[in-house]
Protein backbone atom coordinates (compact mmCIF):
# COMPACT_ATOMS: atom_id res chain seq x y z
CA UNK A 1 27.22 -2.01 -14.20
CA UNK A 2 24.75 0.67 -14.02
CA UNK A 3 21.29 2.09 -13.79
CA UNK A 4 19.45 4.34 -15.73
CA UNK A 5 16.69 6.50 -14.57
CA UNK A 6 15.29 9.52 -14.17
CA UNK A 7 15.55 10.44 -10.74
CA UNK A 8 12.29 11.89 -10.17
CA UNK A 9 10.44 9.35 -11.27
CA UNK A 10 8.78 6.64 -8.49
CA UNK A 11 9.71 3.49 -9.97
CA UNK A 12 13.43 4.79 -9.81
CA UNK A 13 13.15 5.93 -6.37
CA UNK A 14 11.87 2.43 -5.37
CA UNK A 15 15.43 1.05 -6.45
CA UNK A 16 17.14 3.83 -5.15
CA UNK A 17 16.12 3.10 -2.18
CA UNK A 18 16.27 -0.97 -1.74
CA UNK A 19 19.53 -0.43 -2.83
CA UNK A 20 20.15 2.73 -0.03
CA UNK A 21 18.96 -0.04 2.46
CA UNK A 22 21.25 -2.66 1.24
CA UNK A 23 24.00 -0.21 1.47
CA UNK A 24 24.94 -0.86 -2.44
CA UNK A 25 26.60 1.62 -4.20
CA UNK A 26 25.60 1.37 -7.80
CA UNK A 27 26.35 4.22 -10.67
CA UNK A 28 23.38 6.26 -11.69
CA UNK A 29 23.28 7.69 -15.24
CA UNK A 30 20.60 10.47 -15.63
CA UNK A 31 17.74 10.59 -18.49
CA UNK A 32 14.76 13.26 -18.72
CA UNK A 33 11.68 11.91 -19.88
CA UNK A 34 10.06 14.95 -19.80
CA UNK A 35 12.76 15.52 -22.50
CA UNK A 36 11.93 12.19 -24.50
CA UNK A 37 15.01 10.44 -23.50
CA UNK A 38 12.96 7.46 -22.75
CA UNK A 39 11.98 7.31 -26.59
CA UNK A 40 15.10 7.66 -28.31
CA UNK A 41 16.42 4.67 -30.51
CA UNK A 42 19.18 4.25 -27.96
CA UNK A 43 17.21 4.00 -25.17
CA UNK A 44 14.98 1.88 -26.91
CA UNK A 45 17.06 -0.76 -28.28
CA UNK A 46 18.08 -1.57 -24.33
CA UNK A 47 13.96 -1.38 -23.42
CA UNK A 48 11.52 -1.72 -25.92
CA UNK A 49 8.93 -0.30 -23.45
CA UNK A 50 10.60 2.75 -22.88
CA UNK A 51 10.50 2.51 -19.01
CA UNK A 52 12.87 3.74 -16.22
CA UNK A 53 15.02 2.71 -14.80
CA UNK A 54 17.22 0.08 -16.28
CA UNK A 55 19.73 -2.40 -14.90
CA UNK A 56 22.67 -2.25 -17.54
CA UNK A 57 25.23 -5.01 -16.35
CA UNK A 58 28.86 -5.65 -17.29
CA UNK A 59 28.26 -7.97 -19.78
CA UNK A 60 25.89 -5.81 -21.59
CA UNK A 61 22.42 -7.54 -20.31
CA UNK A 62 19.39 -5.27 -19.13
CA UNK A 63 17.22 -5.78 -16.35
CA UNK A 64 13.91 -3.53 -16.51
CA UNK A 65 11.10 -3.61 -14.33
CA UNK A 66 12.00 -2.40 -10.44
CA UNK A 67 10.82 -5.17 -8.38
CA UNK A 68 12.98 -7.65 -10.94
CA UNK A 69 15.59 -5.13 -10.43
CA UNK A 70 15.61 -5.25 -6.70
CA UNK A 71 15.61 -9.26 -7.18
CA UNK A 72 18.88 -8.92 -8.90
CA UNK A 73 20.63 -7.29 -6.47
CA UNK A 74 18.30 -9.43 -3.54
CA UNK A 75 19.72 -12.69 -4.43
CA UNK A 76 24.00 -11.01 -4.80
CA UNK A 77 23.56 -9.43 -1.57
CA UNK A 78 20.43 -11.53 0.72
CA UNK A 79 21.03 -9.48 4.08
CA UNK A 80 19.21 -7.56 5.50
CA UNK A 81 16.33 -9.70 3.37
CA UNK A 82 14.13 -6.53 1.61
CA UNK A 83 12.11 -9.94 0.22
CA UNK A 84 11.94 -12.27 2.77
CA UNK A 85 13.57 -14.87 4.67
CA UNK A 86 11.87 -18.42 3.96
CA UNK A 87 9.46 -19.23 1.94
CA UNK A 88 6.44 -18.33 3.47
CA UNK A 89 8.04 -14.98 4.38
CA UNK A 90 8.78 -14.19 0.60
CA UNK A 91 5.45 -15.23 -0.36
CA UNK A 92 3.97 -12.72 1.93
CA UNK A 93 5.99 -9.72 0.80
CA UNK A 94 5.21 -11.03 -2.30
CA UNK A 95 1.68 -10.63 -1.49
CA UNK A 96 2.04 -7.27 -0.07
CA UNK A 97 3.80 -5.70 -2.31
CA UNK A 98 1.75 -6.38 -4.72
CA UNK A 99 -0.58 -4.93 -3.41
CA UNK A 100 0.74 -1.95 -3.16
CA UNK A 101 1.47 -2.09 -6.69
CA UNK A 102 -2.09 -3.08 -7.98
CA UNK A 103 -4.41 -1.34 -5.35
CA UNK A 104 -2.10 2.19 -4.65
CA UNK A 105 1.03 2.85 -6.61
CA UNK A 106 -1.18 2.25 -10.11
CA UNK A 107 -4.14 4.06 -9.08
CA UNK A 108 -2.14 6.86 -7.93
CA UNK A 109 -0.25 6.97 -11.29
CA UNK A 110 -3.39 6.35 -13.07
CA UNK A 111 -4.87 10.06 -11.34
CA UNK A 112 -1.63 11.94 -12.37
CA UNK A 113 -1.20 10.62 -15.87
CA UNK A 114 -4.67 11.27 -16.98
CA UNK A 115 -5.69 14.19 -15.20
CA UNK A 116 -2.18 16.10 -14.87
CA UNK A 117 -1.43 18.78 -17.18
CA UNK A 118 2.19 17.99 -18.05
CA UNK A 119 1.10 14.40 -19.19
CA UNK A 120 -1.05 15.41 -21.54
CA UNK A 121 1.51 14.40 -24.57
CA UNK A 122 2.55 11.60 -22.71
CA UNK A 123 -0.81 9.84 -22.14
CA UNK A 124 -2.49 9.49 -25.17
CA UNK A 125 -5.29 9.59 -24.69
CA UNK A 126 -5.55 11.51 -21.62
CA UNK A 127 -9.13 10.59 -20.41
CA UNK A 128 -9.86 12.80 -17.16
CA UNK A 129 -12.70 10.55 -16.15
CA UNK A 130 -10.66 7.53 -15.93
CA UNK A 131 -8.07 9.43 -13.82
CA UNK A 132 -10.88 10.86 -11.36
CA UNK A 133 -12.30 7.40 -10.83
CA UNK A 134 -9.34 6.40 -9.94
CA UNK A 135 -9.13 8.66 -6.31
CA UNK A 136 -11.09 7.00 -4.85
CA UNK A 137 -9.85 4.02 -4.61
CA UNK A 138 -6.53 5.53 -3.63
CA UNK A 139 -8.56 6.45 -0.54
CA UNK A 140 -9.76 3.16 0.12
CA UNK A 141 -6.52 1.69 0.03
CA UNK A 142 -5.21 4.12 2.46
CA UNK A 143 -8.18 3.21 5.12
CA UNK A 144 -7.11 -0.65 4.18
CA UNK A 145 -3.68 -0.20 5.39
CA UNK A 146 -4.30 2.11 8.29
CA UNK A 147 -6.40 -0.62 9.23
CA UNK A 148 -3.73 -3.41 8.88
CA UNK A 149 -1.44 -1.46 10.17
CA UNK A 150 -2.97 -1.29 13.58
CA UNK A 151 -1.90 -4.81 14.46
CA UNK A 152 2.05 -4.47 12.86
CA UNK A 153 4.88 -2.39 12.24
CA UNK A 154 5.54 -2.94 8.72
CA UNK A 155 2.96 -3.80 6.11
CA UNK A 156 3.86 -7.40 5.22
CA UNK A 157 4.99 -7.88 8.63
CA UNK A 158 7.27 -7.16 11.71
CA UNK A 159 10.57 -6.39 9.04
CA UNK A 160 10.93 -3.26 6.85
CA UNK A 161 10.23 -5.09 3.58
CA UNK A 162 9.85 -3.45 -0.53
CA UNK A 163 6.74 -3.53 0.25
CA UNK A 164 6.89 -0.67 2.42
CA UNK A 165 9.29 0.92 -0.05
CA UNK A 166 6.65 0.52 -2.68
CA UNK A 167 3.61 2.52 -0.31
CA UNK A 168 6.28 4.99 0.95
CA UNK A 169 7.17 6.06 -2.83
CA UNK A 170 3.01 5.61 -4.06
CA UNK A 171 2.44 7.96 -0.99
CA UNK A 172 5.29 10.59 -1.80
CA UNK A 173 3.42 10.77 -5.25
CA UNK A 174 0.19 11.59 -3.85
CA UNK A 175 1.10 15.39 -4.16
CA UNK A 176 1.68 15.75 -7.88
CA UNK A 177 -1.89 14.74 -8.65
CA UNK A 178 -3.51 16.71 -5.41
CA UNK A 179 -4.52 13.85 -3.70
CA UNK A 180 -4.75 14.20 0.56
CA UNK A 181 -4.36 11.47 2.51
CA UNK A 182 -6.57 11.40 5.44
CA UNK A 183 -5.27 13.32 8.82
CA UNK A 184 -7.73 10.77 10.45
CA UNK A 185 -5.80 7.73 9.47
CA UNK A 186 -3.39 7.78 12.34
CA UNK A 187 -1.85 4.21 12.00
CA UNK A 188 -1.21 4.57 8.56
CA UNK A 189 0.86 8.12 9.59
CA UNK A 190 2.27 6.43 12.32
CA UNK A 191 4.18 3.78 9.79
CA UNK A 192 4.62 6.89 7.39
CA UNK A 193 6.71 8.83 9.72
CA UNK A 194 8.68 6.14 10.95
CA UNK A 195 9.69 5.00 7.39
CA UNK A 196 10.43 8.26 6.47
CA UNK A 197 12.89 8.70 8.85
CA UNK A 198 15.15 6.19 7.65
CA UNK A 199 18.12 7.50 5.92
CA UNK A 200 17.47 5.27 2.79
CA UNK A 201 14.21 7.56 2.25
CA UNK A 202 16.29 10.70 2.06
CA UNK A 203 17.05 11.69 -1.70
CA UNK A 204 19.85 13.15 -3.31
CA UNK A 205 20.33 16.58 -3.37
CA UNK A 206 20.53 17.33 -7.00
CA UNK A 207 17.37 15.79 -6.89
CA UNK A 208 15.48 17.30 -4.24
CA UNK A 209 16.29 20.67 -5.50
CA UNK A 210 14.34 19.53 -9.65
């Protein structure tokens, strides 16, 4: 069993670090997409979509997508619960996270890939205007949560959940497409600093230093 990824990429990270908090030790096998790993007929044959990262079990069956991914491994190994506990627990991480799929992480992505330089031969076609009206509703997701996150420690609720794994990692991104978040919204940086302090947050080394 494996995963493949590239490392620097967010949806990776998001695994890497449900897993970190699950304390599962998983091996990692390295692509570059900036390389065109993603699109070779190897690659492709396991995802058609050409997507990192990858679940590559035993028995030769991929898992793609993160958040199915992190299900996987959620259901071998249920403590401490990243998805919720009972049922109306799981429905509102559910909620939450996606959330910050729908409303941050893809606008976010949506600013870098079509306004970034270094995507212009992966976006095709790179439309700037869709990418700058994208920013701001990055911002007004980030009031949204500072507001919710007035009442609450986490974002779907009193436990660290993915859904705070998913706004930690759509945050982190913020800087390759020059977007600032708010000095203002102090809630929102208290959560931020507290989750970032958790050693699951912390990346490899080989990593931090691409």
């Amino acid at each position: 069993m494996k995963i493949i990824e590239d490392a620097r990429a967010p949806n990776p990270r998001r695994v890497r670090i449900f897993l970190a908090e699950k304390e599962i030790e998983i091996p990692f096998e390295q692509i570059e997409i900036m390389k065109g790993d993603h699109k070779t007929p190897d690659f492709t044959a396991k995802n058609p979509f050409q997507r990192v990262p990858i679940l590559e079990l035993e028995s030769g069956t991929i898992i793609s997508e993160s958040v199915a991914i992190c299900r996987y491994f959620e259901e071998l190994e249920p403590d401490p619960p990243l998805m919720g506990k009972d049922p109306l627990d799981k429905a509102r991480v559910e909620m939450w996270n996606r959330r910050m799929e729908l409303n941050l992480l893809f606008h976010v992505a949506q600013v870098f890939r079509h306004t970034h330089p270094a995507m212009t031969d992966f976006e095709v076609p790179q439309i700037s205007e869709w990418g700058e009206a994208n920013r701001p509703k990055v911002l007004e997701t980030l009031i949204f949560l500072d507001q919710e996150l007035e009442s609450r420690a986490f974002i779907a609720g009193k436990r660290f959940s993915i859904a705070d794994i998913t706004a930690k990692v759509a945050i982190d991104f913020l800087k390759p497409p020059k977007i600032e978040r708010p000095e203002k919204l102090k809630h929102l940086a208290r959560w931020y600093d507290e989750v970032s302090s958790r050693p699951s947050m912390k990346m490899p080394q080989k990593d931090q230093d691409k």
